[in-house]
C-alpha atoms as a PDB file:
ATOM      1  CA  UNK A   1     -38.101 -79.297  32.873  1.00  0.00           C
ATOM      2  CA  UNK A   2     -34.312 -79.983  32.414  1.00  0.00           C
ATOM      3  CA  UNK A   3     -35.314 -82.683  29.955  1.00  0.00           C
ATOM      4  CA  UNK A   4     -37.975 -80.710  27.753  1.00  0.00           C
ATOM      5  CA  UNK A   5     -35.120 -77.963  27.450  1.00  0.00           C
ATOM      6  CA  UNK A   6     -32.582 -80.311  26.425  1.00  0.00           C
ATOM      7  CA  UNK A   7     -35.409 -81.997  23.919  1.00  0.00           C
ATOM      8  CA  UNK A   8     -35.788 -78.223  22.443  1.00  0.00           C
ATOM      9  CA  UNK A   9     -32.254 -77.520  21.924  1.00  0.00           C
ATOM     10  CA  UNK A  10     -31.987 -80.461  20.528  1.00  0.00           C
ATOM     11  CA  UNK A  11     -34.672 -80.246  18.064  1.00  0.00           C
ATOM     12  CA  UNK A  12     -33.048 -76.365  17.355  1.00  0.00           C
ATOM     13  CA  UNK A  13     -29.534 -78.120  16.871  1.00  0.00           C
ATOM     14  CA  UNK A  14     -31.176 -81.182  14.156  1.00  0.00           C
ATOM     15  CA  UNK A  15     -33.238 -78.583  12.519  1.00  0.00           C
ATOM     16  CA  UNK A  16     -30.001 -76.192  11.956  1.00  0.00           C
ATOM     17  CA  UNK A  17     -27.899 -79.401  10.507  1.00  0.00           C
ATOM     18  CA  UNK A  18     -30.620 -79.838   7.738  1.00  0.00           C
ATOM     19  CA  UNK A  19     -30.645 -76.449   7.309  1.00  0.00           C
ATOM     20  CA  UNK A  20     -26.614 -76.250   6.582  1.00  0.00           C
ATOM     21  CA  UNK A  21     -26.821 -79.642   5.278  1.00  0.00           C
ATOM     22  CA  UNK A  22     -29.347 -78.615   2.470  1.00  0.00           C
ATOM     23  CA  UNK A  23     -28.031 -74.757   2.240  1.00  0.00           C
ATOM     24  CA  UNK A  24     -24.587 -74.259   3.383  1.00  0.00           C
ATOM     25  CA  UNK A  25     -22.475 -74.673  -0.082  1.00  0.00           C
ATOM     26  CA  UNK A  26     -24.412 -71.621  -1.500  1.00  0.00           C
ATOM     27  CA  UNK A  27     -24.165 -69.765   1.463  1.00  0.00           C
ATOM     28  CA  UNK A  28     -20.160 -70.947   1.273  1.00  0.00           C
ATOM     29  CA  UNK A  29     -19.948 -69.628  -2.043  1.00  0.00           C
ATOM     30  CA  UNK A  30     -21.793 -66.504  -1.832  1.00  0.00           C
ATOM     31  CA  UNK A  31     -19.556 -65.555   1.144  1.00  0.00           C
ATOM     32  CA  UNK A  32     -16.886 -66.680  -1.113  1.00  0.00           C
ATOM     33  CA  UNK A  33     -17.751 -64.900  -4.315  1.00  0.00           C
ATOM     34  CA  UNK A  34     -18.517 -61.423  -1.577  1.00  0.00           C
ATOM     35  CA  UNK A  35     -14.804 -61.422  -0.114  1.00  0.00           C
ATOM     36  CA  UNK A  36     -13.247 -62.137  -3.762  1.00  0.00           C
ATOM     37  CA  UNK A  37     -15.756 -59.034  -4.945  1.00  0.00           C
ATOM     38  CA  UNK A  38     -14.015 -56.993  -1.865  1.00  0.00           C
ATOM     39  CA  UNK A  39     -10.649 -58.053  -2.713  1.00  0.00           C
ATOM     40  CA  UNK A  40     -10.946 -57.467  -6.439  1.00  0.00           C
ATOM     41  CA  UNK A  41     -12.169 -54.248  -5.632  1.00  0.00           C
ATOM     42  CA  UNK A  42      -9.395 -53.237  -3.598  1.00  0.00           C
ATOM     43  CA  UNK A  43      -6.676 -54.740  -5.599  1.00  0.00           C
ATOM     44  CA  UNK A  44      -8.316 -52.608  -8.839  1.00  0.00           C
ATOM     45  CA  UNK A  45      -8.626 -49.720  -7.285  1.00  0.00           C
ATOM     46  CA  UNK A  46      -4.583 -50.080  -6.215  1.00  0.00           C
ATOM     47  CA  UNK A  47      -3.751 -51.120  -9.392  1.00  0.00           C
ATOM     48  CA  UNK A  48      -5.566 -48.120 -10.689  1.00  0.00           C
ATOM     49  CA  UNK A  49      -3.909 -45.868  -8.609  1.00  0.00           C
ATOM     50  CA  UNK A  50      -0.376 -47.675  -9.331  1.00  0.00           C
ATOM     51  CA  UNK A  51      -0.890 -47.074 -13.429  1.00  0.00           C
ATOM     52  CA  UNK A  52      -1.708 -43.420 -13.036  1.00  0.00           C
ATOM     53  CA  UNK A  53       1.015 -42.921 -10.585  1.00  0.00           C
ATOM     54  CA  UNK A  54       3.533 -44.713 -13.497  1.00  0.00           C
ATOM     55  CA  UNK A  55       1.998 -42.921 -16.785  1.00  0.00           C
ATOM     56  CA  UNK A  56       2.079 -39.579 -14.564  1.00  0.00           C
ATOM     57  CA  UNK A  57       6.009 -39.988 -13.961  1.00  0.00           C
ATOM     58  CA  UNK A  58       6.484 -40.873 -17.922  1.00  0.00           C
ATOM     59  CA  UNK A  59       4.705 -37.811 -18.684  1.00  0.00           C
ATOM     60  CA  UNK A  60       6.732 -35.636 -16.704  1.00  0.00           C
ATOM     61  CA  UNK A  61       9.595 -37.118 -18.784  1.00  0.00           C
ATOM     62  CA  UNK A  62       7.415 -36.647 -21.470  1.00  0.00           C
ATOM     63  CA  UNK A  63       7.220 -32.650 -20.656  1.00  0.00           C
ATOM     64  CA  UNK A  64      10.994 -32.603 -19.794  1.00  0.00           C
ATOM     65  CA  UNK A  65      11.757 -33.355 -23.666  1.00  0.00           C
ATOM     66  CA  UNK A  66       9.361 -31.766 -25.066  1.00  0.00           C
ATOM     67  CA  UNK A  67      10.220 -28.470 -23.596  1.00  0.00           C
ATOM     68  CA  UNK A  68      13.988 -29.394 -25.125  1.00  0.00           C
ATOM     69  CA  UNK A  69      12.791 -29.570 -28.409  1.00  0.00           C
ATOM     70  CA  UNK A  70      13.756 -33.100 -28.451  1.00  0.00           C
ATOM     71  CA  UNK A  71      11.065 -34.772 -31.213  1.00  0.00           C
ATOM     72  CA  UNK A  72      13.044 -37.772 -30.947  1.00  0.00           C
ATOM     73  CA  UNK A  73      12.756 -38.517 -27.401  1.00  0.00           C
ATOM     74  CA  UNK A  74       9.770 -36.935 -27.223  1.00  0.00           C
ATOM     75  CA  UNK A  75       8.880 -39.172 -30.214  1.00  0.00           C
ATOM     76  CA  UNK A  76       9.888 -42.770 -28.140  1.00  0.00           C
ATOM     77  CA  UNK A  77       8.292 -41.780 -24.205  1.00  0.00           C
ATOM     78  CA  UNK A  78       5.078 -41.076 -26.329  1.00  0.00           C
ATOM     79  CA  UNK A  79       4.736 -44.664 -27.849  1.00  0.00           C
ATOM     80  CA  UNK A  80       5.861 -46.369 -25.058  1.00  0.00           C
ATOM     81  CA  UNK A  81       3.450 -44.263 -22.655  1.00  0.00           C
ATOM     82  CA  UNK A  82       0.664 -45.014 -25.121  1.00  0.00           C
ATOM     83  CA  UNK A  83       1.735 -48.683 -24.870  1.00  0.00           C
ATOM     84  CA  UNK A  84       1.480 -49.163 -21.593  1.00  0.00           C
ATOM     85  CA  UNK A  85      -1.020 -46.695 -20.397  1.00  0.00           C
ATOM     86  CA  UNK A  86      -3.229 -46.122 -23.776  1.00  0.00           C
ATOM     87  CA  UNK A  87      -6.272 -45.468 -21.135  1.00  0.00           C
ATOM     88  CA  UNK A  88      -4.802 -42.613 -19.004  1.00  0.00           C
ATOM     89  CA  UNK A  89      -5.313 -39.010 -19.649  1.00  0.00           C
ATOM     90  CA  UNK A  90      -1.302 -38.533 -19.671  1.00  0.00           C
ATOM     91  CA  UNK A  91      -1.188 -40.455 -22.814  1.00  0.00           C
ATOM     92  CA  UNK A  92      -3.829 -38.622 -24.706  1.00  0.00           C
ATOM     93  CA  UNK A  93      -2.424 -35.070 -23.207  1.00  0.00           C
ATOM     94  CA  UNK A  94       1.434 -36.818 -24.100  1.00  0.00           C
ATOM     95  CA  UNK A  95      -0.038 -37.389 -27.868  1.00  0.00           C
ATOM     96  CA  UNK A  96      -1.227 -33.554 -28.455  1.00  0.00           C
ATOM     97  CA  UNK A  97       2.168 -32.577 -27.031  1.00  0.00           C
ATOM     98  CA  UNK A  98       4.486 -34.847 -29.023  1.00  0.00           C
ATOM     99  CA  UNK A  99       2.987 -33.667 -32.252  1.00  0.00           C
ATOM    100  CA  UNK A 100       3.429 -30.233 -31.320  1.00  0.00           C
ATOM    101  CA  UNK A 101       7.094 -31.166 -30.817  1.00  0.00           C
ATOM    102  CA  UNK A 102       7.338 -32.873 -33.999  1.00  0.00           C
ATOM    103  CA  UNK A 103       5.434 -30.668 -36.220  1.00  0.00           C
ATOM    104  CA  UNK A 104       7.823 -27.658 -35.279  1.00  0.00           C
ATOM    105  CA  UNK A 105      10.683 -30.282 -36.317  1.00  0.00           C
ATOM    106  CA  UNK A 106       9.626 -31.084 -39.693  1.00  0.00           C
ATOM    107  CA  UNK A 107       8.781 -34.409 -38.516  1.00  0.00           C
ATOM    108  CA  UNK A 108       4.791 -34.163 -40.245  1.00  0.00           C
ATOM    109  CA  UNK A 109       4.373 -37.423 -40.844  1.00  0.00           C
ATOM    110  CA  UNK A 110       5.264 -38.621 -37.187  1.00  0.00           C
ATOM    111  CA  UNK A 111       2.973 -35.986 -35.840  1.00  0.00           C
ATOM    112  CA  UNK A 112      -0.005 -36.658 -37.964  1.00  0.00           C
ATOM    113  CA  UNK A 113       0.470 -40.507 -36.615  1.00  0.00           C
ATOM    114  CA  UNK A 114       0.631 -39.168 -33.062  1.00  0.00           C
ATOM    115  CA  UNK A 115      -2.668 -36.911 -33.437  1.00  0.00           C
ATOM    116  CA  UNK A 116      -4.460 -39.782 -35.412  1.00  0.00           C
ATOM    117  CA  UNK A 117      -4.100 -42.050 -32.537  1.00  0.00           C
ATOM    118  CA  UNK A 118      -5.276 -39.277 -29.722  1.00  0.00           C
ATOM    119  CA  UNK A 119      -8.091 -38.612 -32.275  1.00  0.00           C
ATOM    120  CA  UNK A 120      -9.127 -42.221 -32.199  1.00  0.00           C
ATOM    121  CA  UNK A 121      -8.226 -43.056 -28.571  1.00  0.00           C
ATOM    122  CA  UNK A 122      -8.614 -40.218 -26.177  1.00  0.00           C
ATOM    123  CA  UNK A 123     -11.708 -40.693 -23.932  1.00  0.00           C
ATOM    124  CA  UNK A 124     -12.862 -37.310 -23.784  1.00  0.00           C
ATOM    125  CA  UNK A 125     -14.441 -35.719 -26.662  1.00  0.00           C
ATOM    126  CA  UNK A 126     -13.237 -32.453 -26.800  1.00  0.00           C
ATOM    127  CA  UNK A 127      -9.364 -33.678 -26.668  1.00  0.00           C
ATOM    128  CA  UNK A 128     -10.094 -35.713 -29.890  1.00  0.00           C
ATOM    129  CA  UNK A 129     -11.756 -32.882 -31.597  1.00  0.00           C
ATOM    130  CA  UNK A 130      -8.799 -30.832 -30.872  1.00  0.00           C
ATOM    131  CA  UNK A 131      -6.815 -33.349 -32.136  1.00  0.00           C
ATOM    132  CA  UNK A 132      -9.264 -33.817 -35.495  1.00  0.00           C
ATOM    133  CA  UNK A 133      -8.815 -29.892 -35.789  1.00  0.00           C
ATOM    134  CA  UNK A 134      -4.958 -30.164 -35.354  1.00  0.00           C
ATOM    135  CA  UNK A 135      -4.730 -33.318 -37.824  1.00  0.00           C
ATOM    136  CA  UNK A 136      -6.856 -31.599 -40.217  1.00  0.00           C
ATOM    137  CA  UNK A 137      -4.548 -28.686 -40.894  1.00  0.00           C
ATOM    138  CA  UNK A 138      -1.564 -30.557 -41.034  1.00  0.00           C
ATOM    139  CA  UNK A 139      -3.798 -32.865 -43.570  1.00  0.00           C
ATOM    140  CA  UNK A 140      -4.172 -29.372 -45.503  1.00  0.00           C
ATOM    141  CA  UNK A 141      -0.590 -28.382 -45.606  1.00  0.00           C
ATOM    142  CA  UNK A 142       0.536 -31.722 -46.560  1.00  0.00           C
ATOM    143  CA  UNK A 143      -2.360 -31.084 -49.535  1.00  0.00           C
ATOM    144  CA  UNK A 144      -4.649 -33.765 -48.537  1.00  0.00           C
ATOM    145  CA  UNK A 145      -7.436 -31.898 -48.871  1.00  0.00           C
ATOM    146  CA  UNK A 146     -10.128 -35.177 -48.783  1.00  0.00           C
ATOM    147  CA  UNK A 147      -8.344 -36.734 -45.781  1.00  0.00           C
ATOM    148  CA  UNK A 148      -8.273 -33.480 -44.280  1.00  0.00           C
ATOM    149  CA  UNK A 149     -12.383 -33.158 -44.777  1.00  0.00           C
ATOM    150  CA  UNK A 150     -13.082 -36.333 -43.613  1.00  0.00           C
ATOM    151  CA  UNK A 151     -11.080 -35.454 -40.482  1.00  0.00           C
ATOM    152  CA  UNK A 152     -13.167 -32.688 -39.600  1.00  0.00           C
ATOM    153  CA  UNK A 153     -16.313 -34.588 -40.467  1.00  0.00           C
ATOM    154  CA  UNK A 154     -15.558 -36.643 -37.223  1.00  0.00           C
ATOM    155  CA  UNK A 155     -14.774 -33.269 -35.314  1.00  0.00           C
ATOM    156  CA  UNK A 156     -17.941 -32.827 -33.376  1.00  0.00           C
ATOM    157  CA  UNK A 157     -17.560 -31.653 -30.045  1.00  0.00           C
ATOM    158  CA  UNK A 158     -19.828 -29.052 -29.110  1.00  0.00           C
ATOM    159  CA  UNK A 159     -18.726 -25.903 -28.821  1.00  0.00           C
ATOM    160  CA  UNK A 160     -15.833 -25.859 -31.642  1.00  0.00           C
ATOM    161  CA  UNK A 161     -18.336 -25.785 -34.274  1.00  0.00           C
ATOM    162  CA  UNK A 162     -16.815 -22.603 -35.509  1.00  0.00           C
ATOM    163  CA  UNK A 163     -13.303 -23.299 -35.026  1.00  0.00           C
ATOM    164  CA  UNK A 164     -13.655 -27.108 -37.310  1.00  0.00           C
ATOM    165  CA  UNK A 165     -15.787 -24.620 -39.752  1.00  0.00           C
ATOM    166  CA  UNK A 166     -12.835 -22.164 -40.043  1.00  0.00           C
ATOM    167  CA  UNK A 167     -10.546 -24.937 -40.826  1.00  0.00           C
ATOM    168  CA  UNK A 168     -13.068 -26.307 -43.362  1.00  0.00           C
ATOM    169  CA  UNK A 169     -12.914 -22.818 -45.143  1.00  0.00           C
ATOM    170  CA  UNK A 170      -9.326 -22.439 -45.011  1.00  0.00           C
ATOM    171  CA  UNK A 171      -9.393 -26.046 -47.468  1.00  0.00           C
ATOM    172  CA  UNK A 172     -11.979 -25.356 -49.391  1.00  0.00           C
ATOM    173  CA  UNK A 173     -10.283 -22.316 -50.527  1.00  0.00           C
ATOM    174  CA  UNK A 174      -6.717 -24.281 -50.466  1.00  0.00           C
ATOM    175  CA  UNK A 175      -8.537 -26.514 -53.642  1.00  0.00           C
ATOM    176  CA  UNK A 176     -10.211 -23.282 -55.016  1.00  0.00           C
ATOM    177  CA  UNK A 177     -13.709 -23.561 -53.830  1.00  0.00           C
ATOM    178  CA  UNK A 178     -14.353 -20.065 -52.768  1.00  0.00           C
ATOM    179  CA  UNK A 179     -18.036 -19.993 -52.995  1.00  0.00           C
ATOM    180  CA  UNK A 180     -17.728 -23.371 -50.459  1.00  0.00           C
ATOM    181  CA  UNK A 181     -15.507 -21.500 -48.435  1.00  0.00           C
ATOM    182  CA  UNK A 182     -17.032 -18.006 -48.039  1.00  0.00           C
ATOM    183  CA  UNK A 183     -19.768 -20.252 -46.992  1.00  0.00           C
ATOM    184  CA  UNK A 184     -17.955 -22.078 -44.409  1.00  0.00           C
ATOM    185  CA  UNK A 185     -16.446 -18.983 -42.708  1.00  0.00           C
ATOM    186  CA  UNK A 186     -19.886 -17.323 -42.818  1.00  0.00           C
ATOM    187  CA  UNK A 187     -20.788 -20.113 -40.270  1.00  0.00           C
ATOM    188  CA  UNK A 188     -17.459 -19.474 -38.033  1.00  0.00           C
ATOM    189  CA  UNK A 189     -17.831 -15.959 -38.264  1.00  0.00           C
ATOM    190  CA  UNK A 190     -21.818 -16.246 -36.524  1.00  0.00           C
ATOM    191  CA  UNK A 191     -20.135 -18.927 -34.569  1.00  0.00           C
ATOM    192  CA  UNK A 192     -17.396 -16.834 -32.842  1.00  0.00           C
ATOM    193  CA  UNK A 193     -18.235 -14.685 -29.939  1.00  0.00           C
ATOM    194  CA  UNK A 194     -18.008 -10.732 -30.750  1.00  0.00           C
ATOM    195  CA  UNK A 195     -15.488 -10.244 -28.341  1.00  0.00           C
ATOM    196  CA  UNK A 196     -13.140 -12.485 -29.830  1.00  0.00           C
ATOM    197  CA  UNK A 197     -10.126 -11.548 -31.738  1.00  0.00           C
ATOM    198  CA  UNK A 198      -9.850 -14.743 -33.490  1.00  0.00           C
ATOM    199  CA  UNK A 199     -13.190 -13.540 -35.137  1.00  0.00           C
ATOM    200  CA  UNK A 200     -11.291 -10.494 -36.548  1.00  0.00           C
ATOM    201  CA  UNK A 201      -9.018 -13.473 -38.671  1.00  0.00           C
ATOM    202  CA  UNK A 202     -12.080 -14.793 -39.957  1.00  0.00           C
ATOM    203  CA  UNK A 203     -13.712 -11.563 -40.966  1.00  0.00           C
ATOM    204  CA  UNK A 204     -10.173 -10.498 -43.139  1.00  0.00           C
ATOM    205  CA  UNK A 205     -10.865 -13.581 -45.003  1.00  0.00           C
ATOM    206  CA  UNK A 206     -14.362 -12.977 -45.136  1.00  0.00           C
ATOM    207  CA  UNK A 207     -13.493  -9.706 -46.936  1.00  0.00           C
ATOM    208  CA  UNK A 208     -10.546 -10.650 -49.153  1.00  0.00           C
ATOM    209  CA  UNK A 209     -13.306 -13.122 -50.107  1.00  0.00           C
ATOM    210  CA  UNK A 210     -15.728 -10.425 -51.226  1.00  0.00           C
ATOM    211  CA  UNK A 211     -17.853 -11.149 -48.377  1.00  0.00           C
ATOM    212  CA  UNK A 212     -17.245  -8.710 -45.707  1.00  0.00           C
ATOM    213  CA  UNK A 213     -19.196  -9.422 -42.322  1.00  0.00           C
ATOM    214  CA  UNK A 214     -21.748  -6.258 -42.073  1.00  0.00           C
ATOM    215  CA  UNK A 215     -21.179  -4.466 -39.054  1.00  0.00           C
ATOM    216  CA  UNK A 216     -23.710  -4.539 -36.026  1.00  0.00           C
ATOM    217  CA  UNK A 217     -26.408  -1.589 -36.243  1.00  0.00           C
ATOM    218  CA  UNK A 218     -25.250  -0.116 -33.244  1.00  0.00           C
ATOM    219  CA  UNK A 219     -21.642  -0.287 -34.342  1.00  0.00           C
ATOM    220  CA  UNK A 220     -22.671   1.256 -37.571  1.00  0.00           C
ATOM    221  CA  UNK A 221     -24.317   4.356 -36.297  1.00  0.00           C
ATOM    222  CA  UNK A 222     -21.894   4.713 -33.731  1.00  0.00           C
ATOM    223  CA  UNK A 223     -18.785   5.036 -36.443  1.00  0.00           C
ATOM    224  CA  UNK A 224     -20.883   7.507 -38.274  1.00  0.00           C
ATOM    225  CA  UNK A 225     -21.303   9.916 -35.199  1.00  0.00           C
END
């Protein structure tokens, strides 16, 4: 009995050497390639957590100059945040905020760069709409009207369809294209919610355009009472 059992085992123990002898490098590797998965993982997700930890601190700095009015500083934590964390939301956030800075310095040129690069970097579409809508007026004051449409071509993030069709009025008119213009405003007008004073804006230029919004019905018969 003590023999057959021996014979069985032994049979078990030849049939697991072919077995490893015929399937244990991929089985080696596999196992391999699993615990480099789980350690690439890991060290991402640290590495992850170690670059937003490092762009958040630089935009604190960031918000430190900004809120001295400093364009130049502002100016240099911007483009080395954007250098080193181009990815992070603190650089796109850091790119709308040192324009800001130096617009109100007289530094247009600078600030058109730093919305340009937040229009054409920021993951989120609504921050590079906002920064299409920002870029665009500067565009406008700086009298490049066609740079300034093609800029708001690209600004399509739903809901500022009225806000980008504002802006296109306000250059249409700035080359003299009033027709164009009462046309675009028409659209921001309908666009804008009733409640909203920024609507009022558009309706004065709606009106020193010849074009005055008509009033609601209900409005109407209410002023007449």
């Amino acid at each position: 009995m003590a023999t057959q059992l021996d014979l069985q085992e032994q049979e078990q123990l030849d049939a697991l050497k072919a077995f490893w002898n015929k399937q244990g490098n991929l089985i080696t590797w596999v196992l391999l390639l699993a615990l480099a998965g789980i350690a690439g993982w890991n060290g991402w997700q640290y590495w992850q957590r170690e670059q937003a930890a490092n762009a958040a601190a630089m935009f604190e700095e960031l918000d430190r100059a900004a809120l001295a009015g400093d364009a130049e500083k502002t100016g240099r934590i911007f483009a080395d945040l954007k250098q080193r964390y181009p990815r992070t939301a603190y650089a796109q956030q850091g790119g709308l905020m040192a324009a800001k800075v130096q617009f109100g310095k007289g530094q247009s040129d600078a600030a058109q760069a730093s919305l340009a690069w937040v229009a054409d970097n920021a993951s989120d579409e609504d921050l590079r709409t906002i920064a299409r809508l920002r870029l665009a007026g500067l565009q406008a004051d700086a009298k490049q009207y066609d740079a300034a449409l093609k800029t708001l071509d690209a600004a399509k993030a739903e809901g500022f369809e009225a806000l980008a069709a504002d802006r296109r009025g306000d250059i249409l008119l700035a080359q003299g294209k009033k027709d164009e213009a009462r046309a675009a405003y028409q659209v921001a007008w309908k666009g804008l919610g009733e409640k909203l004073d920024y609507r009022r804006l558009v309706d004065a230029k709606l009106t020193a355009l010849g074009a005055a919004p008509e009033a609601p019905v209900g409005a109407a018969s209410g002023a007449a009472q």
